[in-house]
C-alpha atoms as a PDB file:
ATOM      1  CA  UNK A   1       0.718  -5.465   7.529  1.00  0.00           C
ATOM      2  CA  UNK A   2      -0.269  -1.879   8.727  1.00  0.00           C
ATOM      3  CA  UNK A   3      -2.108   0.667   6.373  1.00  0.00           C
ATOM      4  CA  UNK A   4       0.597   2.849   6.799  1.00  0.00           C
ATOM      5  CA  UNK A   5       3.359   0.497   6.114  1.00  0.00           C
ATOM      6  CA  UNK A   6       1.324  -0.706   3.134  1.00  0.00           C
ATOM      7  CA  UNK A   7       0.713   3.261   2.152  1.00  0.00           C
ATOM      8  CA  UNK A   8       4.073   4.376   2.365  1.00  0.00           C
ATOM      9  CA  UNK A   9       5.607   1.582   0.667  1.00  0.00           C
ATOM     10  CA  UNK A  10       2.596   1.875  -2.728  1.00  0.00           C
ATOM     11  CA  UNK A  11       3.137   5.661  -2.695  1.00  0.00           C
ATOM     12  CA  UNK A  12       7.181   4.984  -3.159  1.00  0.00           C
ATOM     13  CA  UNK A  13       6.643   2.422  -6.305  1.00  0.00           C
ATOM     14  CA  UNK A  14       4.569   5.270  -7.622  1.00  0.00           C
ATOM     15  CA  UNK A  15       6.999   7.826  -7.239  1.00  0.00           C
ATOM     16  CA  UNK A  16       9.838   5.906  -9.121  1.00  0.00           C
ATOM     17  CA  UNK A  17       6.841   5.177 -11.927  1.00  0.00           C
ATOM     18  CA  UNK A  18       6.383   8.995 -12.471  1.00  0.00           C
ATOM     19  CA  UNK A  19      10.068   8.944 -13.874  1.00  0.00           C
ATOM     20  CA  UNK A  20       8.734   7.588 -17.028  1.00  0.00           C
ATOM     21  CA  UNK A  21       5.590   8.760 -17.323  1.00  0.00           C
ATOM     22  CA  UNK A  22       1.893  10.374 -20.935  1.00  0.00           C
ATOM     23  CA  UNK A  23      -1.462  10.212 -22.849  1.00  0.00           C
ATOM     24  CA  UNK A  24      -3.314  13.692 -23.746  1.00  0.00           C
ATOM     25  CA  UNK A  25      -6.242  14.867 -21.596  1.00  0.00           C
ATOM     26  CA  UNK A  26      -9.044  16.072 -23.515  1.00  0.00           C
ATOM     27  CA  UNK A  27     -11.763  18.940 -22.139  1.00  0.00           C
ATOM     28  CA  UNK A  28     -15.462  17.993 -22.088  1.00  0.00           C
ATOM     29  CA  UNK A  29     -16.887  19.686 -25.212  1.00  0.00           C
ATOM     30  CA  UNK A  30     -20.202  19.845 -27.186  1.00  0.00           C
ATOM     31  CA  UNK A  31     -20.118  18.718 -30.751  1.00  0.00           C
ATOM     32  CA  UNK A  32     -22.046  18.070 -33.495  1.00  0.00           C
ATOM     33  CA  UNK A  33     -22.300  15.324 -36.581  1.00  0.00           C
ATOM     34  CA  UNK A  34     -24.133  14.313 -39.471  1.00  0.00           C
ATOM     35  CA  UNK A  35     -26.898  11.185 -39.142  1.00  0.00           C
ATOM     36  CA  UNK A  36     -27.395   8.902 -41.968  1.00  0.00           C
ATOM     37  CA  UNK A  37     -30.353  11.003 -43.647  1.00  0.00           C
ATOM     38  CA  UNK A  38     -27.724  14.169 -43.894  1.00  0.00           C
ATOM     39  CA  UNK A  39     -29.298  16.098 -41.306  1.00  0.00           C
ATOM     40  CA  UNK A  40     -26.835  17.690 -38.415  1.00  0.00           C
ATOM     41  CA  UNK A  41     -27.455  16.383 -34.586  1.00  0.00           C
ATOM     42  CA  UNK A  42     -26.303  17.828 -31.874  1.00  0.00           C
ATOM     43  CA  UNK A  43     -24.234  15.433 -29.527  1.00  0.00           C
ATOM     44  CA  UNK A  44     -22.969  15.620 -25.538  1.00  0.00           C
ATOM     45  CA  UNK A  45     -19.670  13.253 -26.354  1.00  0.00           C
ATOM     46  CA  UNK A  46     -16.827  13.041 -28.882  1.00  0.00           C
ATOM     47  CA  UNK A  47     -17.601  12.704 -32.359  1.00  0.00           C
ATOM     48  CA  UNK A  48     -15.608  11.916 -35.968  1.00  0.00           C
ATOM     49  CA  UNK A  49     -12.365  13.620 -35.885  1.00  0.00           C
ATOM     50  CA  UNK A  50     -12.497  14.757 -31.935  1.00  0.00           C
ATOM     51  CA  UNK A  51     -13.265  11.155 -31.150  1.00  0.00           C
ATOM     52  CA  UNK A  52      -9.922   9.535 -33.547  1.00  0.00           C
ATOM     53  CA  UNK A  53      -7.323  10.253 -30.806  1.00  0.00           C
ATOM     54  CA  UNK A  54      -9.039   8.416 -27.918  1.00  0.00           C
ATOM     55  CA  UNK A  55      -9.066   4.911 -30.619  1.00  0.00           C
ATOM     56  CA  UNK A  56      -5.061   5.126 -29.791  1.00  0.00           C
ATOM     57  CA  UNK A  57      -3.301   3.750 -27.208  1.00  0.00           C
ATOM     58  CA  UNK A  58      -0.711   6.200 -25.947  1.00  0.00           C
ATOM     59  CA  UNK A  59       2.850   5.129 -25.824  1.00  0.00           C
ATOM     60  CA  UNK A  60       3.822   8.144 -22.997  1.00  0.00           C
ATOM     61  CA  UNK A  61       2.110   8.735 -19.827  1.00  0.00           C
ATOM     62  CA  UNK A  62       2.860  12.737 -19.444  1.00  0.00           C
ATOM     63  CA  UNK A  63      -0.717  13.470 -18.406  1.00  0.00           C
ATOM     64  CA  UNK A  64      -0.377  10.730 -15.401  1.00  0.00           C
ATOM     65  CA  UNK A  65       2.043  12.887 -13.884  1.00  0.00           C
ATOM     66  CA  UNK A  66       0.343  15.733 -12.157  1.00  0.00           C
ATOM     67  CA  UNK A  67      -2.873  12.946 -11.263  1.00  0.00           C
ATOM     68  CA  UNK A  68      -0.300  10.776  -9.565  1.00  0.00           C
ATOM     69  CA  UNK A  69       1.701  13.645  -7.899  1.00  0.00           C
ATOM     70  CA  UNK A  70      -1.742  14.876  -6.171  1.00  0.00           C
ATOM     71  CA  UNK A  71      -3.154  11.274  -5.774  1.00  0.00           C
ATOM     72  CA  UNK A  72      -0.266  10.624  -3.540  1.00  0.00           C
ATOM     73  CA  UNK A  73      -0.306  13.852  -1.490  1.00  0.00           C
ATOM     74  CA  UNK A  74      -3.980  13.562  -0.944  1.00  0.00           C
ATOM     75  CA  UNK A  75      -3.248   9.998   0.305  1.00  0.00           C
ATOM     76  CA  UNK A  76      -0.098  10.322   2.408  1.00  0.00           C
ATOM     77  CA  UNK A  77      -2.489  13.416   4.138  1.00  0.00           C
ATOM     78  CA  UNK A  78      -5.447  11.125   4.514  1.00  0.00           C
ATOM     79  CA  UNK A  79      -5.644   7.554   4.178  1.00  0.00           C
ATOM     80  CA  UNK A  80      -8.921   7.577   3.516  1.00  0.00           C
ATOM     81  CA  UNK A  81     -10.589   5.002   0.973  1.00  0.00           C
ATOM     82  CA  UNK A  82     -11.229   7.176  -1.709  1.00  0.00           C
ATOM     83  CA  UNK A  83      -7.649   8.121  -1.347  1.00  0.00           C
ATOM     84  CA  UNK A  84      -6.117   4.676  -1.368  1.00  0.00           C
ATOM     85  CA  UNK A  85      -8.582   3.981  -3.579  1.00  0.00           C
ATOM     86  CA  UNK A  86      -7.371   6.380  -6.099  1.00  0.00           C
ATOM     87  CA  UNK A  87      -3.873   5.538  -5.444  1.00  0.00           C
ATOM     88  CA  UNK A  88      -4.503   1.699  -6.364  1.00  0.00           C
ATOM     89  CA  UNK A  89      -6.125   3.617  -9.435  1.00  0.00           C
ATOM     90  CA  UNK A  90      -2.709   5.231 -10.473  1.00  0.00           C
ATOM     91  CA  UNK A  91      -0.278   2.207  -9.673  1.00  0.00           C
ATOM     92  CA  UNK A  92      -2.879   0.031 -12.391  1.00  0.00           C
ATOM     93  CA  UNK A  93      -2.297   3.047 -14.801  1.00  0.00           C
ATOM     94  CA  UNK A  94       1.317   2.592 -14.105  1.00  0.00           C
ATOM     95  CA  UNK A  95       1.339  -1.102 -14.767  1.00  0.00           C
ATOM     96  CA  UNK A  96       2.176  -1.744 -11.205  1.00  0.00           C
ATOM     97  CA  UNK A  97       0.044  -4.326 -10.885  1.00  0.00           C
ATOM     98  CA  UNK A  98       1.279  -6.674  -7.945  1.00  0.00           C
ATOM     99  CA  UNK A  99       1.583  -3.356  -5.416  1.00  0.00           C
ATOM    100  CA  UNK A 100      -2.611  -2.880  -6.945  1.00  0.00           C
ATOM    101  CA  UNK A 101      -3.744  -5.840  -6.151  1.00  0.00           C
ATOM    102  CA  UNK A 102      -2.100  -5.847  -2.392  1.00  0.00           C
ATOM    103  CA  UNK A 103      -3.403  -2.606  -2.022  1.00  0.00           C
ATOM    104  CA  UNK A 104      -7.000  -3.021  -2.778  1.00  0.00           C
ATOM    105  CA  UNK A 105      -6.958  -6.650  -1.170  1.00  0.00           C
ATOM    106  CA  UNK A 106      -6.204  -4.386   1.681  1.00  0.00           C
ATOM    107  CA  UNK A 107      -8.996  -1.839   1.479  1.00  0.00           C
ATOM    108  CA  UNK A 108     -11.394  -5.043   0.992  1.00  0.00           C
ATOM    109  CA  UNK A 109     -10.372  -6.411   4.539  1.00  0.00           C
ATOM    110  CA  UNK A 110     -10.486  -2.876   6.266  1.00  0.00           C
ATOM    111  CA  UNK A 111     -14.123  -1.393   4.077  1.00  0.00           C
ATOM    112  CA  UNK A 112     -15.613  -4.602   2.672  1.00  0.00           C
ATOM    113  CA  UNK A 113     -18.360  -4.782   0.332  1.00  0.00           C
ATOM    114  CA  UNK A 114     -17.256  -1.472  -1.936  1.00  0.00           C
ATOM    115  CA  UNK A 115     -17.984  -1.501  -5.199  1.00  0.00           C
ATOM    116  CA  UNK A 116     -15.176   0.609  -6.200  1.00  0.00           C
ATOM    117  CA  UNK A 117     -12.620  -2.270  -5.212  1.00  0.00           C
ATOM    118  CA  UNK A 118     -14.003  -4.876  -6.849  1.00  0.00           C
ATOM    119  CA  UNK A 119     -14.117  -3.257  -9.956  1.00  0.00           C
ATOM    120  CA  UNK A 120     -10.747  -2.313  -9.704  1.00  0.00           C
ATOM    121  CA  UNK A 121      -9.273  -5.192  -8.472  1.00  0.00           C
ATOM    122  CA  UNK A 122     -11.048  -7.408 -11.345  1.00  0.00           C
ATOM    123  CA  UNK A 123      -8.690  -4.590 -13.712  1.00  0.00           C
ATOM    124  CA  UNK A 124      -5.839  -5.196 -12.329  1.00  0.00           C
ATOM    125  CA  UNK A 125      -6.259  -8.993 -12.237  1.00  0.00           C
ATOM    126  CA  UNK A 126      -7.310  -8.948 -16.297  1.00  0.00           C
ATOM    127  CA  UNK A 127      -4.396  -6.831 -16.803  1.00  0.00           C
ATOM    128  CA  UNK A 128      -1.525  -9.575 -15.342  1.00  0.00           C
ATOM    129  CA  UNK A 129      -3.758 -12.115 -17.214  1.00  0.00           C
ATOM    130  CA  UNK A 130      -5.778 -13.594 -14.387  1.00  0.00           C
ATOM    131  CA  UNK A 131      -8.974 -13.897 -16.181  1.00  0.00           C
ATOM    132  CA  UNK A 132     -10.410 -16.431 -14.005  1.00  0.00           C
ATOM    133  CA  UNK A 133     -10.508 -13.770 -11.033  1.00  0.00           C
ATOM    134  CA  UNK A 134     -11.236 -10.937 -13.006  1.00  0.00           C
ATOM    135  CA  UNK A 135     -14.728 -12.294 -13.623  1.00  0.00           C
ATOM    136  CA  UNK A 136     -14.977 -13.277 -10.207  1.00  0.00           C
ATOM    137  CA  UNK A 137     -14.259  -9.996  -9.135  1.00  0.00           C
ATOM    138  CA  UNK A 138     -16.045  -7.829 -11.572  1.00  0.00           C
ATOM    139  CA  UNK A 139     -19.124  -9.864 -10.832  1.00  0.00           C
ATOM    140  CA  UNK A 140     -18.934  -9.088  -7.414  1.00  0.00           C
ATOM    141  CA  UNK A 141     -18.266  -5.035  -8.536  1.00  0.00           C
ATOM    142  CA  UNK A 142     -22.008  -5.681 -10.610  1.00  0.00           C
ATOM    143  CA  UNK A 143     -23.775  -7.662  -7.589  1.00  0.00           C
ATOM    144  CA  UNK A 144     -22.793  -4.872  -5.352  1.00  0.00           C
ATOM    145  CA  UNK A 145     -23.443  -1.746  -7.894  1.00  0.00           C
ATOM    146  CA  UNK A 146     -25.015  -2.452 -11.306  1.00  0.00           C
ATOM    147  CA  UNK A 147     -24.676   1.248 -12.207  1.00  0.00           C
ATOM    148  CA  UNK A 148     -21.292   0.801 -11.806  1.00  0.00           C
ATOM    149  CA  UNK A 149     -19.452   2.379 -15.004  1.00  0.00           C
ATOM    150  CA  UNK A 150     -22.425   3.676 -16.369  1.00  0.00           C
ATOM    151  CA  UNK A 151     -24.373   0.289 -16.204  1.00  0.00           C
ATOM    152  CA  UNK A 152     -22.245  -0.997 -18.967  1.00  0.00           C
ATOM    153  CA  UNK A 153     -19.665  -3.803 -17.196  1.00  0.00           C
ATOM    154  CA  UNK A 154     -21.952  -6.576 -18.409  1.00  0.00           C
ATOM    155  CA  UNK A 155     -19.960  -5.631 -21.339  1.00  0.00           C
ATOM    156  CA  UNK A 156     -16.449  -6.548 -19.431  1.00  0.00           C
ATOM    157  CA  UNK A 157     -18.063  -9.774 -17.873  1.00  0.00           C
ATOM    158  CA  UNK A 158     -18.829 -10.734 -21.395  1.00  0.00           C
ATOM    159  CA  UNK A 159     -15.565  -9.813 -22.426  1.00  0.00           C
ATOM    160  CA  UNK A 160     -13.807 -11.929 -19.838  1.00  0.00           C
ATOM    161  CA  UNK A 161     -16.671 -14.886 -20.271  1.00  0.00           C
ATOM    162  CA  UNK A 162     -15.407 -14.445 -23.909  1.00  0.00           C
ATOM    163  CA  UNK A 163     -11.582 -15.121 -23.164  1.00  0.00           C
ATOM    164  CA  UNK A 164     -12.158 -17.706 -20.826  1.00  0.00           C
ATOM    165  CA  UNK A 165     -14.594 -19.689 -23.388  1.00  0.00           C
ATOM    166  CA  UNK A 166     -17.618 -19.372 -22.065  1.00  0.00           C
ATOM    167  CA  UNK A 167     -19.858 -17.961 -24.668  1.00  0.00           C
ATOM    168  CA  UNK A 168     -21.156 -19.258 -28.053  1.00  0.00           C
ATOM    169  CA  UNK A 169     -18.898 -18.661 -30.516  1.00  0.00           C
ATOM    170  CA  UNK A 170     -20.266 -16.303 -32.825  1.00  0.00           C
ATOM    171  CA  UNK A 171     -21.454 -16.588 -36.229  1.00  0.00           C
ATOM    172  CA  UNK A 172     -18.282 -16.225 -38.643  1.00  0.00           C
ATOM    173  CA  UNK A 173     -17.496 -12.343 -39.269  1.00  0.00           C
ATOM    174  CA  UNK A 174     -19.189 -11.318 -36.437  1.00  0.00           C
ATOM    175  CA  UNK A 175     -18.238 -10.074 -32.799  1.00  0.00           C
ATOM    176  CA  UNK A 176     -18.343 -11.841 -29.165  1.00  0.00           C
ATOM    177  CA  UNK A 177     -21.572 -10.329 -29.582  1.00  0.00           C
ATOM    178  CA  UNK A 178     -22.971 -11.990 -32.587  1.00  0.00           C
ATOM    179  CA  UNK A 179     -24.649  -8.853 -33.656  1.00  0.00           C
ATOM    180  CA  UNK A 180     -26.109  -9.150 -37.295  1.00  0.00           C
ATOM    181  CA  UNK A 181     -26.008  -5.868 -38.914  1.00  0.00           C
ATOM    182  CA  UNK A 182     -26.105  -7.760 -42.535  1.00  0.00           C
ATOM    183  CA  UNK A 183     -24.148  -6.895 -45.920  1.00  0.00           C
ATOM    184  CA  UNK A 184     -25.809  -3.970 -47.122  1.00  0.00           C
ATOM    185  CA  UNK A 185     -24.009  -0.679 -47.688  1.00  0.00           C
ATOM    186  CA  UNK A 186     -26.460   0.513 -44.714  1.00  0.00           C
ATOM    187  CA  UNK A 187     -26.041  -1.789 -41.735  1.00  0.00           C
ATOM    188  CA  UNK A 188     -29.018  -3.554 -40.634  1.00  0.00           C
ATOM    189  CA  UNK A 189     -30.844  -3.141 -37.362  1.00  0.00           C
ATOM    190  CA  UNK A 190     -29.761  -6.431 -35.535  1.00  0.00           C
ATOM    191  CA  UNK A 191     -32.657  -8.691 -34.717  1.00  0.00           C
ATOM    192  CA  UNK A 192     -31.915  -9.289 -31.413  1.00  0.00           C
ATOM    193  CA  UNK A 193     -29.591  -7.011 -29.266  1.00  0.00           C
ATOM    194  CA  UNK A 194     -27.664  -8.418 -26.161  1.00  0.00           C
ATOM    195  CA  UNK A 195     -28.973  -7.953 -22.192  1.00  0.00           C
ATOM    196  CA  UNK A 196     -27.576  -5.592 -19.884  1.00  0.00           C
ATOM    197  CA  UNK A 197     -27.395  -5.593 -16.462  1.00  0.00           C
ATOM    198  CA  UNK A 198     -30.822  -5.917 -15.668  1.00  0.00           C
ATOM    199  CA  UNK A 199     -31.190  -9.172 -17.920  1.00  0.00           C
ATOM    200  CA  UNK A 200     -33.787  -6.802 -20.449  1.00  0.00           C
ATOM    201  CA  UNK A 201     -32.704  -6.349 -23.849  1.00  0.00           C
ATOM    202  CA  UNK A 202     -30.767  -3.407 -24.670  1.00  0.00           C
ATOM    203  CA  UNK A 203     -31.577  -0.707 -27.041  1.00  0.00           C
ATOM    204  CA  UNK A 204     -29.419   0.763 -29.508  1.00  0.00           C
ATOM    205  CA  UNK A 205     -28.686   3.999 -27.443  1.00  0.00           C
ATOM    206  CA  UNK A 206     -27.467   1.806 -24.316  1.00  0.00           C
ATOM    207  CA  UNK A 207     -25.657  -0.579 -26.760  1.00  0.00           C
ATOM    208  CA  UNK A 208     -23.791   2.222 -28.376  1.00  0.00           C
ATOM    209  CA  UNK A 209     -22.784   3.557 -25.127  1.00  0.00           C
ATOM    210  CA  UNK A 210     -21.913   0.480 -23.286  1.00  0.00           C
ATOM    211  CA  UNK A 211     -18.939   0.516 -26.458  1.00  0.00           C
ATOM    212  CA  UNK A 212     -18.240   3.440 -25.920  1.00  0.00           C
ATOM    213  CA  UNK A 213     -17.474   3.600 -22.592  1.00  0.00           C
ATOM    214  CA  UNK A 214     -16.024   0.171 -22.041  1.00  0.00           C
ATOM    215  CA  UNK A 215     -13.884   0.405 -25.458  1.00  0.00           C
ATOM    216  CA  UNK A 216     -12.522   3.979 -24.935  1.00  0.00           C
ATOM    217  CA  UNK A 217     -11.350   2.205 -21.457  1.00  0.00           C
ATOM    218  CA  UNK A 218     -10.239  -0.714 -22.939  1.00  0.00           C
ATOM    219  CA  UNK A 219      -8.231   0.670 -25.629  1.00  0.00           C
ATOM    220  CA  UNK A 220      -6.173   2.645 -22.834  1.00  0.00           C
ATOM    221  CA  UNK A 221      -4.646  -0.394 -22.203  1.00  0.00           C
ATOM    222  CA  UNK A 222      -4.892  -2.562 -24.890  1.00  0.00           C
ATOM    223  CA  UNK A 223      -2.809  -1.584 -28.004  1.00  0.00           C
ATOM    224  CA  UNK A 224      -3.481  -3.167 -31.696  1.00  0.00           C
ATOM    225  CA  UNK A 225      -3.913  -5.440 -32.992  1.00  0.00           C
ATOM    226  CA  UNK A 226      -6.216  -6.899 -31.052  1.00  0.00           C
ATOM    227  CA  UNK A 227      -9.146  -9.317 -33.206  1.00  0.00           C
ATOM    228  CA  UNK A 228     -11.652  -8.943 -29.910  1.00  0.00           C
ATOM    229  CA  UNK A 229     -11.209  -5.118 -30.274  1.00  0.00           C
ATOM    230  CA  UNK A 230     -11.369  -4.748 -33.488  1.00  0.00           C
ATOM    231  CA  UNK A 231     -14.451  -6.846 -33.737  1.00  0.00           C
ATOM    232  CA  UNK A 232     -16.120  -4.462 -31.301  1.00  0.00           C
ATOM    233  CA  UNK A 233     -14.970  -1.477 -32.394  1.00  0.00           C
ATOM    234  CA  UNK A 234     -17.084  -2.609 -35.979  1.00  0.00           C
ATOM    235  CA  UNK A 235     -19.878  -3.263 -34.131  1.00  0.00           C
ATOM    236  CA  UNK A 236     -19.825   0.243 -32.527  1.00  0.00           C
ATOM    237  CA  UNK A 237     -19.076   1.510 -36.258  1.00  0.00           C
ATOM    238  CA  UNK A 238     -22.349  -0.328 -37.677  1.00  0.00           C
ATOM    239  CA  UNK A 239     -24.252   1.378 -34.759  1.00  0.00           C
ATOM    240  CA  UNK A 240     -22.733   4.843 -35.631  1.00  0.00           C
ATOM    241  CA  UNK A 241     -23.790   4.533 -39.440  1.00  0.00           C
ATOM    242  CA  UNK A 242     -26.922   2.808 -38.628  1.00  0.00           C
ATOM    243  CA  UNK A 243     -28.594   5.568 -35.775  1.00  0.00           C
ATOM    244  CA  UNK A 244     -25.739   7.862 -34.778  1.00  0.00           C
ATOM    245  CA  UNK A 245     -23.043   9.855 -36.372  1.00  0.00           C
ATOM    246  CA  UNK A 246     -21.667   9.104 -39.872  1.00  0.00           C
ATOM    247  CA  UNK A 247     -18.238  10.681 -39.259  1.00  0.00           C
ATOM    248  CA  UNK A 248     -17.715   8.907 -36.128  1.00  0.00           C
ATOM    249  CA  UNK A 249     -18.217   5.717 -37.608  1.00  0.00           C
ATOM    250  CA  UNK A 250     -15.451   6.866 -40.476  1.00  0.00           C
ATOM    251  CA  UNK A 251     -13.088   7.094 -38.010  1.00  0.00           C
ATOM    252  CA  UNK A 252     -14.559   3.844 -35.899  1.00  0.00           C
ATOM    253  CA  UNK A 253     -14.350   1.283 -38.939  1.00  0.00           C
ATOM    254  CA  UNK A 254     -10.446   2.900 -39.527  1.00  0.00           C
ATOM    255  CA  UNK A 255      -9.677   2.118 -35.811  1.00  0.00           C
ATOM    256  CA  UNK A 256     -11.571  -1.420 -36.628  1.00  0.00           C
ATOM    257  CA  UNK A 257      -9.194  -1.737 -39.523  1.00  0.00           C
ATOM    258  CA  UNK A 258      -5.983  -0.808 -37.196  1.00  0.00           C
ATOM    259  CA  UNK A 259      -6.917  -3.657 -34.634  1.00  0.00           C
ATOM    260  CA  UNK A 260      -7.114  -6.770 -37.413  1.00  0.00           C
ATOM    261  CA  UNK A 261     -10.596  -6.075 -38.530  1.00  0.00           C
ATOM    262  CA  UNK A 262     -10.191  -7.856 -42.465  1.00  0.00           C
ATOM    263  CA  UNK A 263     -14.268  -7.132 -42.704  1.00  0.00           C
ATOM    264  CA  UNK A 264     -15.610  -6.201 -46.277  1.00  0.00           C
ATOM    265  CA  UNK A 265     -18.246  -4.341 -45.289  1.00  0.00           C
ATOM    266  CA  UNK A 266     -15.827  -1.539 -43.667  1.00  0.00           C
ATOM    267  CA  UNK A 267     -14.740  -0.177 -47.414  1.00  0.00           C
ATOM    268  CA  UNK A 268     -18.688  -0.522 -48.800  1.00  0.00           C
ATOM    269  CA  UNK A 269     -19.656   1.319 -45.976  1.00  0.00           C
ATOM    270  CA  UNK A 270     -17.046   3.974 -45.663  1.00  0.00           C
ATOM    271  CA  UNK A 271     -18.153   4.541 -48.948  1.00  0.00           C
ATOM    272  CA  UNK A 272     -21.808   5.031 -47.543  1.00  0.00           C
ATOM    273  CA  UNK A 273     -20.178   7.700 -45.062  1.00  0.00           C
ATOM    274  CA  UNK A 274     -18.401   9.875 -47.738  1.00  0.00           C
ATOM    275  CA  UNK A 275     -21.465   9.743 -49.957  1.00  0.00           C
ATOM    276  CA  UNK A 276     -23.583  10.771 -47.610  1.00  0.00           C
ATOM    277  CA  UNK A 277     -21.001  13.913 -46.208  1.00  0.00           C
ATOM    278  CA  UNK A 278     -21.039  14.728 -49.854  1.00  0.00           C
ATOM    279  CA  UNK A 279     -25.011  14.934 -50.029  1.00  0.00           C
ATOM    280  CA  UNK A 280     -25.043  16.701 -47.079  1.00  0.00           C
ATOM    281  CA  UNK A 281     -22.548  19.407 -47.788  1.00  0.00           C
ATOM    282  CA  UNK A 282     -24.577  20.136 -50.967  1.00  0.00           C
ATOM    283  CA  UNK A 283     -27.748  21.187 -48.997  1.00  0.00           C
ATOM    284  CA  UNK A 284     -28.880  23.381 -46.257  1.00  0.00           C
ATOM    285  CA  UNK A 285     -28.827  21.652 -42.696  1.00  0.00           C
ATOM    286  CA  UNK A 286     -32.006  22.392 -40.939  1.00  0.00           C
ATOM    287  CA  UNK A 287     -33.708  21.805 -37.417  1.00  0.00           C
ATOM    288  CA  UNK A 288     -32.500  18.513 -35.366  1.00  0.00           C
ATOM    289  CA  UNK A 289     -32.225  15.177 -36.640  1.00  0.00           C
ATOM    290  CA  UNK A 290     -33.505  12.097 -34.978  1.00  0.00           C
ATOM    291  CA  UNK A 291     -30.565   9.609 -33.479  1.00  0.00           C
ATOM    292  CA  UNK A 292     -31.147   6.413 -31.854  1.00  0.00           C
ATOM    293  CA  UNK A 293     -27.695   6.798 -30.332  1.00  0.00           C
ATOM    294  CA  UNK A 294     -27.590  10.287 -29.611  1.00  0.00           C
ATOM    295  CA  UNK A 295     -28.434  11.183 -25.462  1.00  0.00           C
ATOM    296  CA  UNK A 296     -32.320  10.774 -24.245  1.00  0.00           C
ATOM    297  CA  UNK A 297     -34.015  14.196 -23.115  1.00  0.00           C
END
């Protein structure tokens, strides 16, 4: 098959797709929260309330339209592979999944060894179910870039390892992680935190970001309830309330809630959060606190 039969025929399923097309786009903003001593940190990312809309999986795809509408002139201008590339991007975010795959298995026989295709082709493959090659092809995404997605996809290959059986099976209560943040209306530092890419344990800055990042694109596509979700999404709550922002993990251990979480610790420490809101309002904030999870300088 040609790369221009292929082209024309991928940009035509996308065009019928932007018929029925919405989820809101959000501008890059700084923000600010409370840690768990009171104090106020400054913070580079979504936080508490600015953070609550991006826990939801949109039902409309509006904000796809314009994307896909220049996606597809850029590509039927130049079939280049960032342009294909992008346009196997926007049939996964249409749920065309079959035309992705074909598309990208493509771009792998005519620019082999990109990064950007594995990764996207071990999406696509989770997304119809294929779990089995996702992991093969999200491995090969990490073997060929291991700062792929902001270093964090040994997240997803745990994920899929998780689905397909191959971890341990956590302690009851607890994550595919096994993370042991304890009982305590404080979470817990866990004793031992999980290996990224590089095989070194993590610390609690690149744990709460590999959530982030991987959830916020999980959640995208994966509505609630969902128990493997929701059992991440506490985790990333417990990290919040332990070294980053209280009001973001208010809003994280609701979302955890949403997507089955049946934890007991989520109303002890939501109680933890509003107590600690209501210490801080009553007293000046001054100078920076310190935030395990909060960016490095």
């Amino acid at each position: 098959m040609g790369s221009q039969t292929l082209n024309s025929r991928s940009l035509r399923l996308v065009l019928i797709a932007l018929l029925s097309v919405s989820l809101p786009v959000h501008a890059c903003i700084n923000e600010s929260g409370t840690n768990s001593r009171g104090e106020r940190i400054e913070l580079s990312s979504h936080a508490g309330q600015n953070l609550k809309p991006h826990l939801v999986t949109a039902t409309s795809k509006t904000w796809l339209i314009e994307w896909s509408r220049h996606t597809i002139d850029a590509a039927r201008k130049d079939a280049s592979f960032n342009n294909l590339n992008n346009l196997a991007a926007v049939l996964i975010r249409h749920g065309r999944l079959p035309e992705a795959v074909a598309l990208l298995q493509f771009l792998e026989r005519k620019y082999p060894g990109r990064y950007e295709t594995a990764s996207n082709v071990g999406t696509a493959y989770e997304l119809m179910g294929r779990n089995e090659d996702a992991l093969k092809w999200i491995q090969v995404g990490l073997e060929r870039n291991p700062a792929d997605h902001q270093g964090t996809e040994w997240l997803h290959v745990h994920i899929l390892k998780a689905k397909l059986g191959r971890v341990a099976a956590p302690a009851p209560g607890r994550s595919i992680l096994d993370l042991d943040f304890g009982n305590g209306a404080t979470p817990s530092r866990p004793p031992r935190l999980p290996a990224g890419n590089a095989g070194k344990p993590l610390s609690l800055y690149e744990l709460g970001q590999a959530l982030r990042y991987q959830l916020l694109e999980r959640i995208a596509f994966v509505a609630a309830p969902d128990p493997m979700v929701a059992g991440l999404l506490l985790d990333w709550a417990n990290l919040e309330l332990l070294a980053g922002t209280v009001e973001s993990a208010d809003v994280l251990y609701d979302a955890a809630r949403r997507y089955g979480s049946k934890d007991a610790t989520i109303a002890v420490r939501k109680t933890q959060v509003a107590k600690i809101l209501t210490r801080a309002k009553a007293r000046l904030w001054q100078g920076q606190g310190n935030c395990e999870l909060c960016e490095p300088e």
